[in-house]
N, C-alpha and C. Protein backbone atom coordinates (compact mmCIF):
# COMPACT_ATOMS: atom_id res chain seq x y z
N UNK A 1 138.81 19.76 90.09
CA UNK A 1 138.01 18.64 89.66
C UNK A 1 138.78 17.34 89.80
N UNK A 2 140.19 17.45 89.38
CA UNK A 2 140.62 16.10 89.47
C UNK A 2 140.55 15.92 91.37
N UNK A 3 140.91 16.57 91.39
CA UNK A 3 141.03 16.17 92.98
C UNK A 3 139.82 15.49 93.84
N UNK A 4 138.75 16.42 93.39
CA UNK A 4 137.21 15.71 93.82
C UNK A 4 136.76 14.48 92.95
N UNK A 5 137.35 14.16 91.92
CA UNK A 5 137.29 12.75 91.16
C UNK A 5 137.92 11.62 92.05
N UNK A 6 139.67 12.10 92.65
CA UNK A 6 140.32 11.15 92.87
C UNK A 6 139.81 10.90 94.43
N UNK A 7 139.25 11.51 95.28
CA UNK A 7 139.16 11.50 96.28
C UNK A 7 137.26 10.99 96.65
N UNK A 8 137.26 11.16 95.86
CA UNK A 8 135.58 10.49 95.50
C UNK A 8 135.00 11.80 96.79
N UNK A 9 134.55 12.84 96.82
CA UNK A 9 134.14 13.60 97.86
C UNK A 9 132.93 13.64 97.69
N UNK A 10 131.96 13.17 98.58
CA UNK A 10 130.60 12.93 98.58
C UNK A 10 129.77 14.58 98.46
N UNK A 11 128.85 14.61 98.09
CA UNK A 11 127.97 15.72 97.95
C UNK A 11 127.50 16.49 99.00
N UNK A 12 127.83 17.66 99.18
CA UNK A 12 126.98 18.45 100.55
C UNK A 12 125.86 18.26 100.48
N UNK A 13 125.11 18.08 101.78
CA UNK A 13 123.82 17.64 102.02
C UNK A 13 123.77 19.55 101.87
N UNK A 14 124.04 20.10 102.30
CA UNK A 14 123.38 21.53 101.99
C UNK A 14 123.94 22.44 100.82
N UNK A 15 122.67 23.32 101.21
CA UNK A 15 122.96 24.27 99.93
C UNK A 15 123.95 25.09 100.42
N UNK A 16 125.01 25.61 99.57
CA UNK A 16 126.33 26.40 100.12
C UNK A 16 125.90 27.38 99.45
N UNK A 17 126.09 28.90 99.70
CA UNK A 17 126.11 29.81 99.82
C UNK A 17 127.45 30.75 99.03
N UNK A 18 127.96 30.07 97.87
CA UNK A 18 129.26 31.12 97.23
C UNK A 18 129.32 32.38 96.44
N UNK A 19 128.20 32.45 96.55
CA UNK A 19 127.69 34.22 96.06
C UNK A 19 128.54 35.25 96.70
N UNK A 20 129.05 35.07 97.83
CA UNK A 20 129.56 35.73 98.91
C UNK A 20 131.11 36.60 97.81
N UNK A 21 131.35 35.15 96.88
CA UNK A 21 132.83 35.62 96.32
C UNK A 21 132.18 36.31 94.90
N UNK A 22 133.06 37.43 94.77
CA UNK A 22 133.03 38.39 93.54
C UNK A 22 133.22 37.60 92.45
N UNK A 23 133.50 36.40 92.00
CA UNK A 23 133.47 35.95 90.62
C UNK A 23 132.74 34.92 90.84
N UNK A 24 131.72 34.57 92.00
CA UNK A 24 130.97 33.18 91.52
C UNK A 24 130.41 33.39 90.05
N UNK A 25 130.62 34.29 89.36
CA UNK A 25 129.38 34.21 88.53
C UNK A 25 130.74 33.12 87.50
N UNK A 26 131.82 33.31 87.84
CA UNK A 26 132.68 32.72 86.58
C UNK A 26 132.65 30.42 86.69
N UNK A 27 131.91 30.04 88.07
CA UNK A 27 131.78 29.00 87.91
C UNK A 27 130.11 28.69 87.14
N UNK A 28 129.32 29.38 86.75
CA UNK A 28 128.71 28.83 85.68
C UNK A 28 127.08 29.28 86.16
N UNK A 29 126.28 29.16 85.84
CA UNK A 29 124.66 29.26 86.55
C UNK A 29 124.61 28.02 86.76
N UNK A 30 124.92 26.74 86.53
CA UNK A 30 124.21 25.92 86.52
C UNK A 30 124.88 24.73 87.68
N UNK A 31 124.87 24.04 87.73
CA UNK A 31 125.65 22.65 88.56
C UNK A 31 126.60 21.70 87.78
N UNK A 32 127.58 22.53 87.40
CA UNK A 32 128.33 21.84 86.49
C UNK A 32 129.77 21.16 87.64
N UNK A 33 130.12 20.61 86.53
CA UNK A 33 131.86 19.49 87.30
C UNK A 33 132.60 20.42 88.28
N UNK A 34 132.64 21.67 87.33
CA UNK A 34 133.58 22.53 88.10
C UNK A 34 133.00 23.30 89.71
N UNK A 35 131.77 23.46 89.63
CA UNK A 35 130.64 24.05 90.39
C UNK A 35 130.54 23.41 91.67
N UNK A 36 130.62 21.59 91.20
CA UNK A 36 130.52 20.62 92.27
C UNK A 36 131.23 20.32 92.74
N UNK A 37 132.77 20.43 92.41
CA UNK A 37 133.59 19.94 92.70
C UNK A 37 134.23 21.63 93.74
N UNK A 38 133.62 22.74 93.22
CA UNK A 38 134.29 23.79 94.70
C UNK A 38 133.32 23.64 95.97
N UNK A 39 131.79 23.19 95.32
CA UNK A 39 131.07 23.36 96.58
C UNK A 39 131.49 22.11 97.38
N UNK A 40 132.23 20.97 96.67
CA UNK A 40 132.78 19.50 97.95
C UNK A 40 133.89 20.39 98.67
N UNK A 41 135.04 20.81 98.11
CA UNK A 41 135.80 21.45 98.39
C UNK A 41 136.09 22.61 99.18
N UNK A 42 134.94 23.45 99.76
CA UNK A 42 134.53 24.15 100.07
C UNK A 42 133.98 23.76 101.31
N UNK A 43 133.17 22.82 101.16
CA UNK A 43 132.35 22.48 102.10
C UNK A 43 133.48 21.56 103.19
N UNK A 44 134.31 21.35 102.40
CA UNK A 44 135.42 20.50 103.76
C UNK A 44 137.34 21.43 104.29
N UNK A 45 137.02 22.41 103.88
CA UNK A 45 137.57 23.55 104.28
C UNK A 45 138.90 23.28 103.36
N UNK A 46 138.89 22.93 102.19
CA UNK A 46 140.17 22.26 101.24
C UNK A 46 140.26 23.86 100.50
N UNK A 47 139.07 24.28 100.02
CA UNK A 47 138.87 25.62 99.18
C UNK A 47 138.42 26.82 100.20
N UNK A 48 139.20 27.84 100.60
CA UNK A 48 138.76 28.92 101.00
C UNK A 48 138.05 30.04 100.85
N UNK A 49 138.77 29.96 99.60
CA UNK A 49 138.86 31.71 98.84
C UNK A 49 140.19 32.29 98.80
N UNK A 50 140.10 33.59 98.38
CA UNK A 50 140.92 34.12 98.30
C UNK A 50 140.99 35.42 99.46
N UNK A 51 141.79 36.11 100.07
CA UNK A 51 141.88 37.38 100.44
C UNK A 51 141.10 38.31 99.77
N UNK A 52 141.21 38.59 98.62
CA UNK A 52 140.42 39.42 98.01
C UNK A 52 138.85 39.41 97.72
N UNK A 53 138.43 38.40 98.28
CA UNK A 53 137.13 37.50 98.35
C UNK A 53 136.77 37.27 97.13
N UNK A 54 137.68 36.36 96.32
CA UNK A 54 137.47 35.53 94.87
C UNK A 54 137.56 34.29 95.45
N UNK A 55 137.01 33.29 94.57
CA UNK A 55 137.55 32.13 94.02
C UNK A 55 138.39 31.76 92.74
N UNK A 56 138.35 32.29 92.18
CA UNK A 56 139.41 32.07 91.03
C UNK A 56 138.88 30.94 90.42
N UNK A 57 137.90 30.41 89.96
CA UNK A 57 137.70 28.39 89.59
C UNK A 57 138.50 28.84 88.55
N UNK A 58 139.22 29.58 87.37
CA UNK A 58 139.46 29.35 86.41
C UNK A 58 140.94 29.68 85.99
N UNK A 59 141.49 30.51 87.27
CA UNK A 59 142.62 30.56 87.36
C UNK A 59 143.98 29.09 87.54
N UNK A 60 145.20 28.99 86.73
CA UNK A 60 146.00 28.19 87.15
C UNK A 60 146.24 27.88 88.71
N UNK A 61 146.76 26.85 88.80
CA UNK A 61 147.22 26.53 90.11
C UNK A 61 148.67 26.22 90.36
N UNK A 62 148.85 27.20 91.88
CA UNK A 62 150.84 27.65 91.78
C UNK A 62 151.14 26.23 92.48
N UNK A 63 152.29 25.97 92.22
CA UNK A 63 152.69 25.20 93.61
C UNK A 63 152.28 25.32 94.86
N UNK A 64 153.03 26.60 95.23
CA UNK A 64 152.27 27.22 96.42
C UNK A 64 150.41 26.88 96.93
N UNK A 65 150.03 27.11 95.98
CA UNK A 65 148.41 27.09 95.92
C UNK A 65 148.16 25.52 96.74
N UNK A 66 149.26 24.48 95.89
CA UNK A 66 148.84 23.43 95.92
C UNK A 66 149.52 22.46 96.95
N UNK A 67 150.66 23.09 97.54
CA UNK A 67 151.00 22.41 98.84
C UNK A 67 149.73 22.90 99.99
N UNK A 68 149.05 24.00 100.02
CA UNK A 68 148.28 24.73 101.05
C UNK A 68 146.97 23.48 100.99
N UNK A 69 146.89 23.07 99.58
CA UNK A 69 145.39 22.66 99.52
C UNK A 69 145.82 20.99 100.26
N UNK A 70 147.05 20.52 99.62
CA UNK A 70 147.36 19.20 99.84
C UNK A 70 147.72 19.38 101.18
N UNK A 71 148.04 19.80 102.47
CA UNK A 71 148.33 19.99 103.69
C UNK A 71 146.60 20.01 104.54
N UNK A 72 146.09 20.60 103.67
CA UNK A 72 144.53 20.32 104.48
C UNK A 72 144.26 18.58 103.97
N UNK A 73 143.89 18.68 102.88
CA UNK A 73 143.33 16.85 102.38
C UNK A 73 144.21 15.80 103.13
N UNK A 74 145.33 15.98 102.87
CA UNK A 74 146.53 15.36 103.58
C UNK A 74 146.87 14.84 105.47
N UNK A 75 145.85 16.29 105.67
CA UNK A 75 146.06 16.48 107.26
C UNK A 75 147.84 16.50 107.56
N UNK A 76 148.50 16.99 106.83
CA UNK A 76 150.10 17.01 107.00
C UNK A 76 150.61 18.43 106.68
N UNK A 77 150.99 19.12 107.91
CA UNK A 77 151.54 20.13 107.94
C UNK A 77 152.54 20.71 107.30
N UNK A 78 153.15 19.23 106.89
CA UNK A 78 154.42 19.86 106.52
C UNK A 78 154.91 19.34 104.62
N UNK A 79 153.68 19.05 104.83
CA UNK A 79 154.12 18.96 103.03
C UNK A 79 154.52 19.50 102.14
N UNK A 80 155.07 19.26 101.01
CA UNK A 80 156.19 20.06 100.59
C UNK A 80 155.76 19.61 98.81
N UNK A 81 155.47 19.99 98.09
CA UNK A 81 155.36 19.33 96.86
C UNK A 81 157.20 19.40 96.02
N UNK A 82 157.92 19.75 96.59
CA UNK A 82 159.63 19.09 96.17
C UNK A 82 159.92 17.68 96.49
N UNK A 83 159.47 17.40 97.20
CA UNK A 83 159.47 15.55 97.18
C UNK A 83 159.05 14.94 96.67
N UNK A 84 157.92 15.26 95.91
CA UNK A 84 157.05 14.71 94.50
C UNK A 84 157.90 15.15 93.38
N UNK A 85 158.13 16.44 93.43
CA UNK A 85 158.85 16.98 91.98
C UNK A 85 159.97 15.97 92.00
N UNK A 86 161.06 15.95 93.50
CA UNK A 86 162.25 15.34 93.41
C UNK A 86 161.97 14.08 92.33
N UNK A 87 160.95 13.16 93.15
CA UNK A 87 160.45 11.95 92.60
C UNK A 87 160.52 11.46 91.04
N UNK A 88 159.80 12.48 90.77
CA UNK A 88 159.34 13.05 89.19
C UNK A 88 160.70 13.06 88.67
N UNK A 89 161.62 13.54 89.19
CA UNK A 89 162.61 14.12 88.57
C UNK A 89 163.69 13.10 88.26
N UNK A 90 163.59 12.22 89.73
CA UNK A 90 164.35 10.72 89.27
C UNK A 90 164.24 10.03 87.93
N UNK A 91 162.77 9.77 88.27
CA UNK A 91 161.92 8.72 87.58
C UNK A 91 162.17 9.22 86.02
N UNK A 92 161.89 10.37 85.81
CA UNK A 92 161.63 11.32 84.67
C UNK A 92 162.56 11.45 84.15
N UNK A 93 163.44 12.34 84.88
CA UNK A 93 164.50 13.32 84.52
C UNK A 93 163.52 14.86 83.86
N UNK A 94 162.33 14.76 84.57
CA UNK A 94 161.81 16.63 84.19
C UNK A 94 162.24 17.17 85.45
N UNK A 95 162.55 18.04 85.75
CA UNK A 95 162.42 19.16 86.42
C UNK A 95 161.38 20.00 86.64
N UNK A 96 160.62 19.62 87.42
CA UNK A 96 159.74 21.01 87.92
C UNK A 96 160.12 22.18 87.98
N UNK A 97 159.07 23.19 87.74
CA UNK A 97 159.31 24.45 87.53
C UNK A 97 159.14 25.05 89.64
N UNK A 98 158.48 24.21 89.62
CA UNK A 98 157.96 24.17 91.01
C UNK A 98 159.05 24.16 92.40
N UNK A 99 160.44 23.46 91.67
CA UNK A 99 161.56 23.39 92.75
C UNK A 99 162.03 24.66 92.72
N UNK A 100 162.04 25.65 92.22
CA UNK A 100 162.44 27.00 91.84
C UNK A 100 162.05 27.85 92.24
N UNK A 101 160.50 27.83 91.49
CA UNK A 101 159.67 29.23 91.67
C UNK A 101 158.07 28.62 92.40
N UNK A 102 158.00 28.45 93.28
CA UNK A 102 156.64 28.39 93.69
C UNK A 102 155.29 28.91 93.49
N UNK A 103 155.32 30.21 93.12
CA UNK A 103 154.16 30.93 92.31
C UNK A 103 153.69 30.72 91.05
N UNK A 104 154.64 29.72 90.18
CA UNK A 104 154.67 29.13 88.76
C UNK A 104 153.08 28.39 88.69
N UNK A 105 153.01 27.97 87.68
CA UNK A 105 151.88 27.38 87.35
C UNK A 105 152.16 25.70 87.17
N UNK A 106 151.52 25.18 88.12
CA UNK A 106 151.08 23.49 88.00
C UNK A 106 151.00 22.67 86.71
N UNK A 107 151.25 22.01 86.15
CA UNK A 107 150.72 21.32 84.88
C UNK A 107 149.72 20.09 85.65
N UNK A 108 148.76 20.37 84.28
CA UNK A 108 147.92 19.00 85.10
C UNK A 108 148.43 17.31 84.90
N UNK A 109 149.76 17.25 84.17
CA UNK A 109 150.62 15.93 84.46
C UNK A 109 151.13 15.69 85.32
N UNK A 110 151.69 16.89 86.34
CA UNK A 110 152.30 16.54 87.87
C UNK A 110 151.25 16.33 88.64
N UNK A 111 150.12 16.79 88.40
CA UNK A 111 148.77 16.62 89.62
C UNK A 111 148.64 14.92 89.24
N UNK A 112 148.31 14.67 88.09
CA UNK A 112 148.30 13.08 87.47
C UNK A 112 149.36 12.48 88.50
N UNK A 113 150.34 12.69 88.43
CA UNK A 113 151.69 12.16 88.59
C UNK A 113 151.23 11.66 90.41
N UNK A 114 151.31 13.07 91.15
CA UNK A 114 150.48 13.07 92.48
C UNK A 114 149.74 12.37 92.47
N UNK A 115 148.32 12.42 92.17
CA UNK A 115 147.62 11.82 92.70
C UNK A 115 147.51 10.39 92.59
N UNK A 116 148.76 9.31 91.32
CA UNK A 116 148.81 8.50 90.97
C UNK A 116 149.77 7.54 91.96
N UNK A 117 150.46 8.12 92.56
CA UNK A 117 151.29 8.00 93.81
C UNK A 117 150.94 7.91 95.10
N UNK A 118 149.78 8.15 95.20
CA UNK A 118 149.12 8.19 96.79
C UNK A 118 148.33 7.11 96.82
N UNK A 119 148.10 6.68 98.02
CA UNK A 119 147.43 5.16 98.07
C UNK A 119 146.14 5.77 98.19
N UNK A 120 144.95 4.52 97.49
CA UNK A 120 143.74 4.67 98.07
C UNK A 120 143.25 4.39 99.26
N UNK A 121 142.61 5.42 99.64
CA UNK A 121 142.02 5.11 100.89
C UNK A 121 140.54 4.19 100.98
C-alpha cells in the first residue's frame, strides 16, 4: 500500500483475475486499500506471486522481497537495498537487520525512510 500511495499508480482499466492464487480469499471480498493496491501492482508486473501460487498480502516483507520489487518500479537491475540501509545507518546510526540477513523482515520505517529519499517523478 505504501508503495501504491507513494507512486500514485493509476487504476486498471480491467478487471484482474487473482482468484488464480490460493489465498486471494485473505485480501478481503471487497475492494479494499490492500485489494487495490495488489491489483495496481499486479497489473504492472511489480507483484507476481509466489512459486507456490500465493500472494501472501499479509505476510511481512524480506529485504530480499523488496530489492526484487524495487528493481522492477525502479527499472534498475542492480539495486541493492544496503545503500539505503548504509544511508540510514550514517544518518541514524541504526543498523539494518537487512545488511546481514536478507530474509529478515522490513520495518515499515525503512520503507518511510526509502521512499522519502527518492525524487518525485
Amino acid at each position: 500500500m505504501m508503495l501504491d500511495k507513494f507512486y500514485q499508480w493509476d487504476a486498471p482499466d480491467n478487471t484482474i483475475d487473482l482468484t488464480q492464487f490460493s489465498d486471494y480469499s485473505e485480501l478481503g471480498q471487497s475492494l479494499t486499500a490492500v485489494e487495490k493496491a495488489f491489483y495496481k501492482g499486479y497489473m504492472r508486473g511489480v507483484f507476481i506471486g509466489y512459486g507456490d501460487g500465493t500472494l501472501r498480502p499479509n505476510a511481512s516483507t524480506s529485504y530480499e522481497e523488496f530489492e526484487l520489487v524495487m528493481r522492477r518500479i525502479l527499472n534498475q537491475p542492480d539495486f541493492k537495498w544496503d545503500d539505503t540501509a548504509l544511508a540510514i545507518q550514517q544518518k541514524t546510526g541504526y543498523t539494518s537487520p537487512g545488511l546481514t540477513d536478507k530474509a529478515a523482515s522490513m520495518t515499515r520505517a525503512e520503507v518511510v525512510y526509502f521512499l522519502d529519499s527518492q525524487p518525485l517523478t
